[in-house]
C-alpha atoms as a PDB file:
ATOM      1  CA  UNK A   1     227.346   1.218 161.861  1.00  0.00           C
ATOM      2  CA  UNK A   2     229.034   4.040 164.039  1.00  0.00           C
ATOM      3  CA  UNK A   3     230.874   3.500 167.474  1.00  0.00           C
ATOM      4  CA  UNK A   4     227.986   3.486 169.174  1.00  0.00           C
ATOM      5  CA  UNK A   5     225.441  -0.013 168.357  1.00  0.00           C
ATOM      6  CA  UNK A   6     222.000   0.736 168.776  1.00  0.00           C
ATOM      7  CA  UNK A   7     220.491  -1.631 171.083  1.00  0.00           C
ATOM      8  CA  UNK A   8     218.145  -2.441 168.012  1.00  0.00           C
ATOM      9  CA  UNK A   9     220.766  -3.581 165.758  1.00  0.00           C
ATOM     10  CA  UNK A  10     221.167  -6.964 167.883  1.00  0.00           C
ATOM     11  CA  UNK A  11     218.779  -9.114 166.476  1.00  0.00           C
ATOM     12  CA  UNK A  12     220.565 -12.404 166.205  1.00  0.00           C
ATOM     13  CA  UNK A  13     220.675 -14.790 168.961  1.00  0.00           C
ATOM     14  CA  UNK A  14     224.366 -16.429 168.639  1.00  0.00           C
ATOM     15  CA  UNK A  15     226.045 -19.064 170.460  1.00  0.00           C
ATOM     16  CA  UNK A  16     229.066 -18.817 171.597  1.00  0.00           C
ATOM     17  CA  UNK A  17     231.360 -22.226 171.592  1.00  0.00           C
ATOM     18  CA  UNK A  18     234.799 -22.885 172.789  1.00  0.00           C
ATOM     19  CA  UNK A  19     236.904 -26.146 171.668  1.00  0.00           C
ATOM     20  CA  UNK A  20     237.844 -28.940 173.566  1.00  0.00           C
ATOM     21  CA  UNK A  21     240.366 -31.521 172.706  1.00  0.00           C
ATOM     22  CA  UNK A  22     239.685 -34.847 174.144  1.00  0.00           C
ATOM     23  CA  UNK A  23     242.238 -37.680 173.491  1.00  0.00           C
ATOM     24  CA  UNK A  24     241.112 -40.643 171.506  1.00  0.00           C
ATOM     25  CA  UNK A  25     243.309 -43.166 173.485  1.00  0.00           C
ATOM     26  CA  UNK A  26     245.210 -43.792 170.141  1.00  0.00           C
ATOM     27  CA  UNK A  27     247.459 -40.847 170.221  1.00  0.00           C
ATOM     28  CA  UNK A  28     245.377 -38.332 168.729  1.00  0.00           C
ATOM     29  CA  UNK A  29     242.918 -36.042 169.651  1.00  0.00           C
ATOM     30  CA  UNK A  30     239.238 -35.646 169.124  1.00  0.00           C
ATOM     31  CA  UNK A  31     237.904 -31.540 168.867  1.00  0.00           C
ATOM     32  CA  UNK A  32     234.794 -30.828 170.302  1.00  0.00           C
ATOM     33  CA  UNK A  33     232.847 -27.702 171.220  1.00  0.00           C
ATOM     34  CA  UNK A  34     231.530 -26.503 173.734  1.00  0.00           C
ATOM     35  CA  UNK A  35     228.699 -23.373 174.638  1.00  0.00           C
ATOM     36  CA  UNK A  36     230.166 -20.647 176.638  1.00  0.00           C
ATOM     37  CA  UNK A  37     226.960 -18.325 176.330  1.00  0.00           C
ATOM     38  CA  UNK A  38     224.078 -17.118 174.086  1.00  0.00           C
ATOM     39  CA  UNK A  39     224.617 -13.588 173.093  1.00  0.00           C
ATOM     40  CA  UNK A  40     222.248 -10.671 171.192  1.00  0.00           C
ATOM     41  CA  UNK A  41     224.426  -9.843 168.647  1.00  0.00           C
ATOM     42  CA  UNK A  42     224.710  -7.688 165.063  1.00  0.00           C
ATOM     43  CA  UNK A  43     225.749  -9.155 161.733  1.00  0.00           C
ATOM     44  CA  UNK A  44     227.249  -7.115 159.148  1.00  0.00           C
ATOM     45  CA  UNK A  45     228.683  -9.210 155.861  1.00  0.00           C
ATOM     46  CA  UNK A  46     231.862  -7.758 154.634  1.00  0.00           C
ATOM     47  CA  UNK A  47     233.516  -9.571 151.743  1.00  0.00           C
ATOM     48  CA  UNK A  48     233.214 -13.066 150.083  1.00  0.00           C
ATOM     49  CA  UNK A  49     234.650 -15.288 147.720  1.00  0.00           C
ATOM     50  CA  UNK A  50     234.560 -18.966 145.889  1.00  0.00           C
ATOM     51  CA  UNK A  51     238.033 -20.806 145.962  1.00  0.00           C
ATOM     52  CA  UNK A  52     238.390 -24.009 144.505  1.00  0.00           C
ATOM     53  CA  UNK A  53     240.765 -26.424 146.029  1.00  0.00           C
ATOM     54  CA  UNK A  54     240.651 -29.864 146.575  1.00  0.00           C
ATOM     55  CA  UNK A  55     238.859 -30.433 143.755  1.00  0.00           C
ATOM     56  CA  UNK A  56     235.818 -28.965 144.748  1.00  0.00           C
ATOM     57  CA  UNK A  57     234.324 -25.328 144.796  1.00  0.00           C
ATOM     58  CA  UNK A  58     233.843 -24.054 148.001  1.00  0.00           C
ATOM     59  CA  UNK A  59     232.876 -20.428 149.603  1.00  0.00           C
ATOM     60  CA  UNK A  60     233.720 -18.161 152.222  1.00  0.00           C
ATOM     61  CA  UNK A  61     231.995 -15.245 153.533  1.00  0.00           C
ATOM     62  CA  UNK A  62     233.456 -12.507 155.968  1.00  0.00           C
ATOM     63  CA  UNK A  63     231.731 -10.987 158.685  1.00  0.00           C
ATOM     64  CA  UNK A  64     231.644  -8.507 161.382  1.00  0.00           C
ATOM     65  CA  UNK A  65     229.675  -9.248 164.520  1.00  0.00           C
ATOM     66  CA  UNK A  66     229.467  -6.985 167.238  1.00  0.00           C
ATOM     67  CA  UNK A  67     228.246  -7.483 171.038  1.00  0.00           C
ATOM     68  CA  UNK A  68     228.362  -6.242 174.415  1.00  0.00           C
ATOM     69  CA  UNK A  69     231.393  -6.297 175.835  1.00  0.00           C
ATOM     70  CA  UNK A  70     232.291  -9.981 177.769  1.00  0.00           C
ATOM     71  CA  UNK A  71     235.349 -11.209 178.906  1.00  0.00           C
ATOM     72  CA  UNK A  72     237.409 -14.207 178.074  1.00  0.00           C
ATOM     73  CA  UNK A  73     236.354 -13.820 173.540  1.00  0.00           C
ATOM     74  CA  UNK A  74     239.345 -14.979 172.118  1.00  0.00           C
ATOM     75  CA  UNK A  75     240.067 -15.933 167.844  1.00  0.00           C
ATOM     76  CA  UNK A  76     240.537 -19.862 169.313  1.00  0.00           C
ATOM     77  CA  UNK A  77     236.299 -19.224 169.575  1.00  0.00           C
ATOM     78  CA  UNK A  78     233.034 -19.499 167.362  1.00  0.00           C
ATOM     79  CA  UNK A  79     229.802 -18.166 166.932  1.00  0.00           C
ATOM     80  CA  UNK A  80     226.913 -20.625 165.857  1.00  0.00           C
ATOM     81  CA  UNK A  81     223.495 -19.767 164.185  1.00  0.00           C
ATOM     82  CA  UNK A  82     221.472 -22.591 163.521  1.00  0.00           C
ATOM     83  CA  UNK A  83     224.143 -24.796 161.120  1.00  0.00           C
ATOM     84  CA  UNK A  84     225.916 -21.558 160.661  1.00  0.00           C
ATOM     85  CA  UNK A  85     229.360 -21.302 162.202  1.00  0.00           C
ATOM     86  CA  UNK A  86     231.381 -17.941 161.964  1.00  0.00           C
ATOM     87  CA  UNK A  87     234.882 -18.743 163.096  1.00  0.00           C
ATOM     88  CA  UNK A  88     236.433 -15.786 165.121  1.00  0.00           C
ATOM     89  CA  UNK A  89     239.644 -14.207 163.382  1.00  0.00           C
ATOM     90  CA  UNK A  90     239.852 -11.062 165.540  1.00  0.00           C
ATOM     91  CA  UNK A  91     238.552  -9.084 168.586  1.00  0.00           C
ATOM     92  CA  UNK A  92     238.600  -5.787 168.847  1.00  0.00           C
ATOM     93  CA  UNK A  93     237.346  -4.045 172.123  1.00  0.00           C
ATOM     94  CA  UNK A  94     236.278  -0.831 169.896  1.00  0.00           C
ATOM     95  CA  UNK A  95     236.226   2.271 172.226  1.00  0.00           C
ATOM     96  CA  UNK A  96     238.575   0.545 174.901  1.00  0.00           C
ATOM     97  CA  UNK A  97     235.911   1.211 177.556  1.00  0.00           C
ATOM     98  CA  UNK A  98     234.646  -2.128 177.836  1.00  0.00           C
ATOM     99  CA  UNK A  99     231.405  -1.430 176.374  1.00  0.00           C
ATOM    100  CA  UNK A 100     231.597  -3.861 172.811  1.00  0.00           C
ATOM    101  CA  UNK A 101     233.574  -5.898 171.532  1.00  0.00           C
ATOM    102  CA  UNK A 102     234.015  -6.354 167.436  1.00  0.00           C
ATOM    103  CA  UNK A 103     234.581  -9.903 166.132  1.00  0.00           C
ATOM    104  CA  UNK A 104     235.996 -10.215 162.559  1.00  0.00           C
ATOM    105  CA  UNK A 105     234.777 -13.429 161.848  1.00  0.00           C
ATOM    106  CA  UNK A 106     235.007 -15.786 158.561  1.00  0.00           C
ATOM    107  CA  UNK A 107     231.809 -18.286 157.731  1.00  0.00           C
ATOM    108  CA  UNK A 108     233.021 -21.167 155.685  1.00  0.00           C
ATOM    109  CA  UNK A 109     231.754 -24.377 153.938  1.00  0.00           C
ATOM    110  CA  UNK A 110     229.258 -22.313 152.122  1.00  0.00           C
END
């Protein structure tokens, strides 16, 4: 895609989750998450690989998702599709204008 997203390209309907850490009255904590907003956004799949650790295979995927610009995206965020979750690694307010924002993102557990 160029620096400009054609309206067109955003054809996935995401949700957008922060976490919340709730304590378990036993000293630890319990992680939640929370919607913050659905969002149109574009999925482009970048890179992926198996690694096998803990005795088991397991995959991850890299993506990049773009949307309109919104304040507040931060990497301690996900995106959710269905029982896909892309964890946010970066974002990157492309054009510094305010207009989109660029989410490297990492899909794991596959």
């Amino acid at each position: 895609m160029s620096r400009v997203t054609p309206i067109g390209a955003l054809r996935h309907r995401l949700q957008l989750e922060t976490e919340s850490r709730v304590d378990d009255g036993g000293g630890g904590v319990t992680q939640t998450w929370s919607p913050v907003a659905t969002v149109w956004a574009s999925i482009k799949p970048r890179s992926g690989q198996e690694v096998f650790a803990a005795d088991r295979l397991s995959g991850r995927l890299t993506h990049e998702i773009r949307i309109r610009y919104r304040t507040g995206v931060t990497p301690v965020m996900r995106f959710r599709q269905g029982s896909r979750i892309f964890q946010i690694l970066a974002v990157i307010d492309m054009d510094e204008r305010r207009r989109w924002l660029r989410c490297l993102c990492e899909e794991r557990e596959l």
